[in-house]
C-alpha atoms as a PDB file:
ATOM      1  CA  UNK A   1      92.319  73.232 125.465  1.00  0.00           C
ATOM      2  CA  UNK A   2      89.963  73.449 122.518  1.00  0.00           C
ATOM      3  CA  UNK A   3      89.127  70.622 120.441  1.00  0.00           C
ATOM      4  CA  UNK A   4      87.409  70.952 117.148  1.00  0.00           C
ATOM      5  CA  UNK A   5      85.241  68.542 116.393  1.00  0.00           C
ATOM      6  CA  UNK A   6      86.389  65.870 113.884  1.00  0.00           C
ATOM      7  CA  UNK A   7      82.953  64.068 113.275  1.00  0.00           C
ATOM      8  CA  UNK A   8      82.277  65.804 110.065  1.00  0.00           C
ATOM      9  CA  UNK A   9      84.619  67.389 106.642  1.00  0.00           C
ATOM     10  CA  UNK A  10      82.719  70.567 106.787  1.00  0.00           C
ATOM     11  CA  UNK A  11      83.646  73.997 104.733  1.00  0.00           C
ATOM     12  CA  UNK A  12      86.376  75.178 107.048  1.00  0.00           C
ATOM     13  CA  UNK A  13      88.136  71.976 107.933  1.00  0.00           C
ATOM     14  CA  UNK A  14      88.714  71.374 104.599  1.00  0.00           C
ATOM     15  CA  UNK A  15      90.402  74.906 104.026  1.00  0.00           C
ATOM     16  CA  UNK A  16      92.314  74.579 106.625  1.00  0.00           C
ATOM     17  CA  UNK A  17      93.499  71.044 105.794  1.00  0.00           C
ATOM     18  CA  UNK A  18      94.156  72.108 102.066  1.00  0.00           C
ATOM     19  CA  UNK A  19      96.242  75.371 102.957  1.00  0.00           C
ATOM     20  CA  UNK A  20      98.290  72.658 105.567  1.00  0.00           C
ATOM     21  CA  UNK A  21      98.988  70.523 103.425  1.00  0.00           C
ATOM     22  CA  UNK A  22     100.122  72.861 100.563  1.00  0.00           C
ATOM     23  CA  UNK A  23     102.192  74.710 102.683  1.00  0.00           C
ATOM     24  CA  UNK A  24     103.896  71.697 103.431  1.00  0.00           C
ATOM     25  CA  UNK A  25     104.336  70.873  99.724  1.00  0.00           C
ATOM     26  CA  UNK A  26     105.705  74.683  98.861  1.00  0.00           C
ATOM     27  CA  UNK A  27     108.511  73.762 102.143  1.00  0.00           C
ATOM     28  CA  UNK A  28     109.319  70.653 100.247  1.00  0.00           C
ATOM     29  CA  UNK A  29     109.730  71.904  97.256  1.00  0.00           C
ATOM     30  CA  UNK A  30     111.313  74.925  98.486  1.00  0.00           C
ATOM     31  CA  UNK A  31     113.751  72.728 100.254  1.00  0.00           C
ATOM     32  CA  UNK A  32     114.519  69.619  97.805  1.00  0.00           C
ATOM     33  CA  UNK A  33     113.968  71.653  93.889  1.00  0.00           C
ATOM     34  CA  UNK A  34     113.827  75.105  93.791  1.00  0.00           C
ATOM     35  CA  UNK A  35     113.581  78.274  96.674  1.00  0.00           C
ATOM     36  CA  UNK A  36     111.119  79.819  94.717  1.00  0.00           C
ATOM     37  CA  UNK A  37     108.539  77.277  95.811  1.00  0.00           C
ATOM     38  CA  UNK A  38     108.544  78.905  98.996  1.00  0.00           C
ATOM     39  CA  UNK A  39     106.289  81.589  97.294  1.00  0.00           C
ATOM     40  CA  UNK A  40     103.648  78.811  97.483  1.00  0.00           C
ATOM     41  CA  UNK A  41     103.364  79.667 101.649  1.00  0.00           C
ATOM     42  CA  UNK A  42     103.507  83.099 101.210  1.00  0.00           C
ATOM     43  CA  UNK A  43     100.482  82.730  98.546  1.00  0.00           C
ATOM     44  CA  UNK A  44      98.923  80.546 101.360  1.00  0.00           C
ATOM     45  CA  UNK A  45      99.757  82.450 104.157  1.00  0.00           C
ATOM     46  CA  UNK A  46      98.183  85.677 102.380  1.00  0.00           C
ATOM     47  CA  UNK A  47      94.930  83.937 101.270  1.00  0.00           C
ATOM     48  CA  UNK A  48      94.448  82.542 105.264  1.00  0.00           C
ATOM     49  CA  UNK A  49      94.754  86.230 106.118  1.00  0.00           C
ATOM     50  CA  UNK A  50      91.988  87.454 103.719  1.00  0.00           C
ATOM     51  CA  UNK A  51      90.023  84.927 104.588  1.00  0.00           C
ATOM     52  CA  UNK A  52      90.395  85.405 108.126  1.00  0.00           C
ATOM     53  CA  UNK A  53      89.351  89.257 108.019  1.00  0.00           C
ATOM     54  CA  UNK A  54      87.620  89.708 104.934  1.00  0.00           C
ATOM     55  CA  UNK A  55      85.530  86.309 104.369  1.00  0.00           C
ATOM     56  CA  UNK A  56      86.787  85.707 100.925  1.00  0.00           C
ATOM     57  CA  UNK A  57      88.189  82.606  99.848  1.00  0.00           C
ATOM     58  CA  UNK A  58      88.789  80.929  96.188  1.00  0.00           C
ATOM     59  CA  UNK A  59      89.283  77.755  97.563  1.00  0.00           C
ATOM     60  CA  UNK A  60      86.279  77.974 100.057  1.00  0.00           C
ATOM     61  CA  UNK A  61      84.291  78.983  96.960  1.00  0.00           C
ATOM     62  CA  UNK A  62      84.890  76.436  94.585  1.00  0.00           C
ATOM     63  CA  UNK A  63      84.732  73.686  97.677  1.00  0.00           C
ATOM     64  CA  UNK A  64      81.095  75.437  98.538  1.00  0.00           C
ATOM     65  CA  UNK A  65      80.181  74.220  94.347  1.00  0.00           C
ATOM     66  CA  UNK A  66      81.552  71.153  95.135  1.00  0.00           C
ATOM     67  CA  UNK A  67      78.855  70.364  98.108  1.00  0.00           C
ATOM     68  CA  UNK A  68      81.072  70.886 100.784  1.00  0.00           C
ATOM     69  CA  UNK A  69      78.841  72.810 103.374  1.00  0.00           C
ATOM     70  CA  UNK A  70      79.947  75.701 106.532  1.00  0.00           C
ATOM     71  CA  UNK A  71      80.166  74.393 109.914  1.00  0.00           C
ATOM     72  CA  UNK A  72      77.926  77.502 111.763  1.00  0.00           C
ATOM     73  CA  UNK A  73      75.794  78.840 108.530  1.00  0.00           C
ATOM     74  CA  UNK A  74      74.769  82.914 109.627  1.00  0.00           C
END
């Protein structure tokens, strides 16, 4: 079982905790106001996938100008 380390809110954590918790807002939205809110995950979903394969991420970038800093830097 892997484990990631919880000690710090680096770069990636935070991604992945924003693109969680907004794909949780788009299924409650979806669900409770309006289907097209589920567009919202498939934005999400998309983005994780480019950032996954290609390295490019919005949100990564303006978090980065914020001061938030990569867990391994290359």
């Amino acid at each position: 079982m892997f484990l990631a380390s919880t000690k710090s809110w680096y770069l990636e954590r935070v991604v992945y905790f924003i693109a969680g918790l907004f794909s949780l807002v788009g299924v409650s939205l979806g669900t409770f106001v309006s289907p097209w809110w589920y567009l919202l995950n498939l934005l999400v979903g998309v983005n994780l996938v480019v950032f996954s394969t290609v390295g490019f991420c919005p949100m990564a970038i303006l978090l980065n100008k914020l001061g938030f800093e990569p867990k391994v830097k290359d």
